[in-house]
Protein backbone atom coordinates (compact mmCIF):
# COMPACT_ATOMS: atom_id res chain seq x y z
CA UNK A 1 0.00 0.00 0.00
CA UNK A 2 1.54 3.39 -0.80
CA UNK A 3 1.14 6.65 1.46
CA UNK A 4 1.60 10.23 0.62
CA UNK A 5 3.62 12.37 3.28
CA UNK A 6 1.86 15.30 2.54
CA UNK A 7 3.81 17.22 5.33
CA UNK A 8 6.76 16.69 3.53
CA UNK A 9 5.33 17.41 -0.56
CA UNK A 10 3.87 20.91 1.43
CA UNK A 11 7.47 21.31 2.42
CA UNK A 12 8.96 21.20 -0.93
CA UNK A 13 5.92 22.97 -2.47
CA UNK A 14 6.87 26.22 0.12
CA UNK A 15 10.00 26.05 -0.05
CA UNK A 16 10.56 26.23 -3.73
CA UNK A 17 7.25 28.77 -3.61
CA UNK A 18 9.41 30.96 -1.14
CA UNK A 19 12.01 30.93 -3.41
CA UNK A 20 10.55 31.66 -6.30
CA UNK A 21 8.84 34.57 -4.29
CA UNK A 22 11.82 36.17 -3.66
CA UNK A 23 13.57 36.38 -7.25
CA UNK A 24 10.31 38.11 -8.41
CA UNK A 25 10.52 40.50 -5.34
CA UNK A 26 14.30 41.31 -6.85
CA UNK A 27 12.65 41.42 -10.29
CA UNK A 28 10.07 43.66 -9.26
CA UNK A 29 12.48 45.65 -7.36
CA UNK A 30 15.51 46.34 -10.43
CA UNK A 31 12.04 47.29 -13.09
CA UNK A 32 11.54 49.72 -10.38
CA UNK A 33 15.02 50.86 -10.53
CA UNK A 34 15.07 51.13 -14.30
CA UNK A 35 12.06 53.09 -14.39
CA UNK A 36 13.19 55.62 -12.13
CA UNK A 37 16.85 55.98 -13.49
CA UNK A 38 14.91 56.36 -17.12
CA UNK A 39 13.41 59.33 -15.99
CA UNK A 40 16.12 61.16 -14.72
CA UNK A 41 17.37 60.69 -17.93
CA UNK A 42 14.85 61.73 -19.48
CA UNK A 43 16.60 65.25 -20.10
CA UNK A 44 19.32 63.03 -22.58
CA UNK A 45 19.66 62.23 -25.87
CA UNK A 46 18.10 59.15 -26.62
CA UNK A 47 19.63 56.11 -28.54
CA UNK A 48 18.15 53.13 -29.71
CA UNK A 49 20.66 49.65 -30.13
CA UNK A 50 19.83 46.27 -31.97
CA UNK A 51 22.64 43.58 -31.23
CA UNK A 52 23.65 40.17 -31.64
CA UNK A 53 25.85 38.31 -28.80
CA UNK A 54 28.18 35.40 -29.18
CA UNK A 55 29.20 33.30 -26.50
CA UNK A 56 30.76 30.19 -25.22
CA UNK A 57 31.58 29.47 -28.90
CA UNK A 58 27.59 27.14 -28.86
CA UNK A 59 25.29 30.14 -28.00
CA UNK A 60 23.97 33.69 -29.32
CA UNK A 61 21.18 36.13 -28.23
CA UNK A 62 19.21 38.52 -30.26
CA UNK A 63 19.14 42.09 -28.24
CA UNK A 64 17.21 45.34 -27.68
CA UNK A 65 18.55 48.52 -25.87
CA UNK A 66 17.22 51.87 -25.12
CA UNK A 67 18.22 54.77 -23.05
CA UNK A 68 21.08 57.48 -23.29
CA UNK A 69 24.41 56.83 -24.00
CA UNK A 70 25.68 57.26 -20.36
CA UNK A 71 22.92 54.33 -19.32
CA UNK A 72 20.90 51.56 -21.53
CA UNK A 73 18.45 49.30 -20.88
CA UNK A 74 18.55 45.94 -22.49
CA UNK A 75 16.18 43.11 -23.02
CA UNK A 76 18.41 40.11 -24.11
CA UNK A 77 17.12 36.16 -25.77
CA UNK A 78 19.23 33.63 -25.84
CA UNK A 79 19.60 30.44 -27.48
CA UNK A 80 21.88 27.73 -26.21
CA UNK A 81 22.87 24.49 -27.79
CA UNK A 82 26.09 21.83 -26.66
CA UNK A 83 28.93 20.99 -28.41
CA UNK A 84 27.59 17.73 -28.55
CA UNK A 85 24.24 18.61 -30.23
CA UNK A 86 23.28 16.30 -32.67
CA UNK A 87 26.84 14.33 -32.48
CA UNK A 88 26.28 10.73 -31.69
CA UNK A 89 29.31 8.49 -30.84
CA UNK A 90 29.44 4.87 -31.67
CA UNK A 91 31.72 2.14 -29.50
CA UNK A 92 32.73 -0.97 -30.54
CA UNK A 93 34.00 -3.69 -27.88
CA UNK A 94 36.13 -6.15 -29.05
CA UNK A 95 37.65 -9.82 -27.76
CA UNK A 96 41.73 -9.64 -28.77
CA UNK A 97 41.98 -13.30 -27.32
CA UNK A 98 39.28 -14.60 -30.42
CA UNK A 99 40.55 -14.17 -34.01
CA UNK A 100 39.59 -12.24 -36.11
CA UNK A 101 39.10 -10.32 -32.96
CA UNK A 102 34.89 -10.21 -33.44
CA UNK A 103 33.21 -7.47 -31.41
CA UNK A 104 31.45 -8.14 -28.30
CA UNK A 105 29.37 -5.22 -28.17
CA UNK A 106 28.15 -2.01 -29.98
CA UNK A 107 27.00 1.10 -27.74
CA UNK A 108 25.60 4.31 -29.76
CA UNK A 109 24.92 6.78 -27.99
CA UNK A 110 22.61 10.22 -29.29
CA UNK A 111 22.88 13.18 -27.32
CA UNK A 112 20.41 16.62 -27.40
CA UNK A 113 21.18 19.54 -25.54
CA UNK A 114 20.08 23.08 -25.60
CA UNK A 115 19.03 25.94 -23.41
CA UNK A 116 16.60 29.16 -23.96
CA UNK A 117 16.62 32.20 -21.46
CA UNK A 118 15.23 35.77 -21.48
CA UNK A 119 16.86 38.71 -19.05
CA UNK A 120 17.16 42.09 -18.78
CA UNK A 121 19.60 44.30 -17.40
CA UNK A 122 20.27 48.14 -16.32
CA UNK A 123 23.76 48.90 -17.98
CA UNK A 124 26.27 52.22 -17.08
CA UNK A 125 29.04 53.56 -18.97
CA UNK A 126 31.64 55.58 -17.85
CA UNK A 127 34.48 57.15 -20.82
CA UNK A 128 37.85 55.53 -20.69
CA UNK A 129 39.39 56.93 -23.78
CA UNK A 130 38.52 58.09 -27.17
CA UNK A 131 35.61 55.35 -28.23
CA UNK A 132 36.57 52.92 -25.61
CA UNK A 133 34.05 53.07 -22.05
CA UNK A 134 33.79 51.06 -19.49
CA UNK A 135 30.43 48.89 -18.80
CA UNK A 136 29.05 47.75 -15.53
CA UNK A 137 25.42 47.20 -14.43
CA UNK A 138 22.99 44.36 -12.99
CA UNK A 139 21.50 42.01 -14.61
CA UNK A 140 18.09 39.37 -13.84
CA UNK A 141 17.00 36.70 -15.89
CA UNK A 142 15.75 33.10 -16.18
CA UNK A 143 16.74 30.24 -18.27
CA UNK A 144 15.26 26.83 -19.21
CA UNK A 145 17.15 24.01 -20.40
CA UNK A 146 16.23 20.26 -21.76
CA UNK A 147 18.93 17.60 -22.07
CA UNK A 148 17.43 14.07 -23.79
CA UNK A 149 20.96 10.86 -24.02
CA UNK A 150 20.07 7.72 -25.66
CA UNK A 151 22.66 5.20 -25.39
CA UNK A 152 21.87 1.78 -27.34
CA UNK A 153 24.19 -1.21 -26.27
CA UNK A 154 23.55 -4.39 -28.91
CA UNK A 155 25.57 -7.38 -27.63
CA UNK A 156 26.81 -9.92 -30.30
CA UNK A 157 25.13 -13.39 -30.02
CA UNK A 158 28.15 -15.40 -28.29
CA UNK A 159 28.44 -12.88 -26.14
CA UNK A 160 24.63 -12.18 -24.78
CA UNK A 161 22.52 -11.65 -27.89
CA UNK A 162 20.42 -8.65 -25.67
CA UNK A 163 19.56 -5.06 -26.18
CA UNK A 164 20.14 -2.81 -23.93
CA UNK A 165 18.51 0.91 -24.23
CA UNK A 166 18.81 3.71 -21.96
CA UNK A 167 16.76 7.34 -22.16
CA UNK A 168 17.88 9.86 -19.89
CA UNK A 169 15.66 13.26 -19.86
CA UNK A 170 16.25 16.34 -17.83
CA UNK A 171 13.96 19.53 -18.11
CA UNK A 172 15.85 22.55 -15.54
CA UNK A 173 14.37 26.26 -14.81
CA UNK A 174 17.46 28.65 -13.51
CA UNK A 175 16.39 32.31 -12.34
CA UNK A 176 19.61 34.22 -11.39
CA UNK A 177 20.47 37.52 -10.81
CA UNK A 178 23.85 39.43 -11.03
CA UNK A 179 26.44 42.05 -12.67
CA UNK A 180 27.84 43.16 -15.79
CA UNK A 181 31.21 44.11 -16.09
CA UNK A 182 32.84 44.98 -19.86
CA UNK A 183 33.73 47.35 -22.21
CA UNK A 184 32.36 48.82 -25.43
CA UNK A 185 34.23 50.39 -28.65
CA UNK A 186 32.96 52.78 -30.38
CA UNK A 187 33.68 51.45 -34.29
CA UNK A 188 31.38 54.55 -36.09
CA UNK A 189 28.81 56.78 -35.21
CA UNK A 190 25.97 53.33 -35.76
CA UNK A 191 28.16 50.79 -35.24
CA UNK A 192 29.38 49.07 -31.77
CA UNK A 193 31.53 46.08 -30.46
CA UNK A 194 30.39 45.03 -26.30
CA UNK A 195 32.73 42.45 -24.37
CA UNK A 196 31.07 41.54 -20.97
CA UNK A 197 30.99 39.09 -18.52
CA UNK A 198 27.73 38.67 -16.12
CA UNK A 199 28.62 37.25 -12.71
CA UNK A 200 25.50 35.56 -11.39
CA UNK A 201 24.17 33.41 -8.37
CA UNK A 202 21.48 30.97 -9.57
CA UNK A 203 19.07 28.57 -8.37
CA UNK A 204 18.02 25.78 -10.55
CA UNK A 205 15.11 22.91 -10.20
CA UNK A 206 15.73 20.17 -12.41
CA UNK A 207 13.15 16.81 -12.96
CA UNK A 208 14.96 13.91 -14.01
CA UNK A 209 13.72 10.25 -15.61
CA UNK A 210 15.63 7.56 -16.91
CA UNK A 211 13.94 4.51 -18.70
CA UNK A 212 15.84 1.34 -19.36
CA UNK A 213 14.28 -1.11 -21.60
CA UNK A 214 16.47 -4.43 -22.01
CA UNK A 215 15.48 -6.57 -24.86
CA UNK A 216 16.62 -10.11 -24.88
CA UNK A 217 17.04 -11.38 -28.63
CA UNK A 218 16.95 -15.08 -28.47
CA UNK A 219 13.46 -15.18 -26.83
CA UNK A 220 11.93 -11.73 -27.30
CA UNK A 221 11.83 -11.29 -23.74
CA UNK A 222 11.85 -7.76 -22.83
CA UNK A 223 11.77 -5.70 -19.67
CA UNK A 224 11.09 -2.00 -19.03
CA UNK A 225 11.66 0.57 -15.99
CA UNK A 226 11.43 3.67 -15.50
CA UNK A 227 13.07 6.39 -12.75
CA UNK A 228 12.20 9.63 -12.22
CA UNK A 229 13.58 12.40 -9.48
CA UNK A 230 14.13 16.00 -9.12
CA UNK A 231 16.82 17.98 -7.32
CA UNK A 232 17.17 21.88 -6.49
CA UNK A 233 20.49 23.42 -6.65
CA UNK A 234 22.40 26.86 -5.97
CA UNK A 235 25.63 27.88 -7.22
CA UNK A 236 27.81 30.74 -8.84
CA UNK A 237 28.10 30.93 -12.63
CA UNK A 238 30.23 33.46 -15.36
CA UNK A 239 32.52 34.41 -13.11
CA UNK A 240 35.64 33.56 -16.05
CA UNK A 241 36.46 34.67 -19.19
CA UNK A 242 34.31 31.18 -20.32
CA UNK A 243 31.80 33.07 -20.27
CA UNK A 244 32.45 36.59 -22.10
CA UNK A 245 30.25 37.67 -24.59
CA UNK A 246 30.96 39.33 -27.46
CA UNK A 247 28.06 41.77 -28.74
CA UNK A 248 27.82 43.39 -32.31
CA UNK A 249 25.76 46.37 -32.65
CA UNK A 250 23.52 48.92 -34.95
CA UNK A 251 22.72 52.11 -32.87
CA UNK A 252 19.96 54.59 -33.65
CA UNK A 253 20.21 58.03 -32.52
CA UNK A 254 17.57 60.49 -31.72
């Protein structure tokens, strides 16, 4: 017979409730900010910047600024994918002791990764020299990634004869909050070059599964399971040059 702890799922529930409370309180809080700072520069010339950011050499983000050129707002997407995206790898197991050496197993394994986020950030500049400023503001956001790994292990017939498949899927949410620290060059009167890095603290939620299906060949006896979990995290993230950005720009001014 199976019994629900309900003091314990109303634990979880608040806690990760609380949590989430609180990051929208600091989102709440820096819109605030922004709208405020907007309208004591108000007085300003206005300037209006469309962007595209590269980082991590497997991600870019499409971006919109707005403000003065002593302080910008920016709304920033981002897409995400891994290295391994898309790039299966294939493993052969062989017996050196049996010529011609015949292989014991096969494992393929598939791989899918990739990440979408939205944030927004209050940025300041202050002149360094001629075209070149220095960049530092906060930034909030949230990001949502999936991650899917199929491995496939065949076993030869002398050696098993059985299938052996294995689905891992993760689906994570990561609100963070932090700073911007860069530069920006000044390349023409419309055109722009940003190199930033965002410090951040971050909590993430993650569910987990994993089903396992193992398919016997000789009989056609097969057998199928299936985990599942979830875990909640905090941690520090961007704080090396891993994770500088590179930002290309069009401004409009006013």
């Amino acid at each position: 017979m199976f019994f629900l702890n309900t003091k314990t799922v109303y634990f979880r529930f608040n806690r990760n409730y609380n949590t989430m409370k609180k990051i929208s309180f600091l989102f709440a809080a820096l819109c605030l900010f922004a709208l405020a700072t907007k309208a004591q520069d108000s007085t300003k010339a206005k300037v209006k910047e469309m962007g595209i950011g590269l980082y991590n050499l497997n991600s870019f983000s499409l971006q919109y600024r707005w403000g003065t050129k002593k302080t910008l707002y920016r709304v920033n997407a981002v897409l995400g994918f891994s290295q391994a995206f898309g790039k299966g790898s294939n493993t052969v197991t062989t017996n050196d002791s049996l010529p011609p050496y015949p292989a014991l197993s096969n494992q393929k394994s598939d791989p899918l990764n990739f990440s979408v986020g939205v944030n927004f950030s209050i940025l300041k500049f202050k002149p360094i020299i001629k075209n070149f400023n220095f960049m530092y503001g906060g930034i909030i956001g949230v990001s949502a990634n999936y991650r899917s790994n199929t491995t496939t292990t065949t076993s030869a017939p002398y050696s098993g004869n059985s299938t052996l498949v294995q689905k891992n899927n993760a689906q994570g949410i990561s609100p963070f909050i932090g700073a911007v620290v860069g530069v920006s060059y000044q390349v023409s009167s419309h055109f722009l070059v940003y190199l930033e890095i965002a410090p951040n603290i971050y909590y993430s939620y993650t569910n987990n599964s994993v089903t396992t299906t193992n398919t016997q060949l000789s009989n056609g006896f097969e057998n199928t399971s299936t985990s599942k979990g979830h875990f909640n995290s905090f941690g520090l993230a961007s704080f090396s040059n891993s994770g500088a950005m590179l930002t290309f720009v069009y401004r409009i001014t006013k």
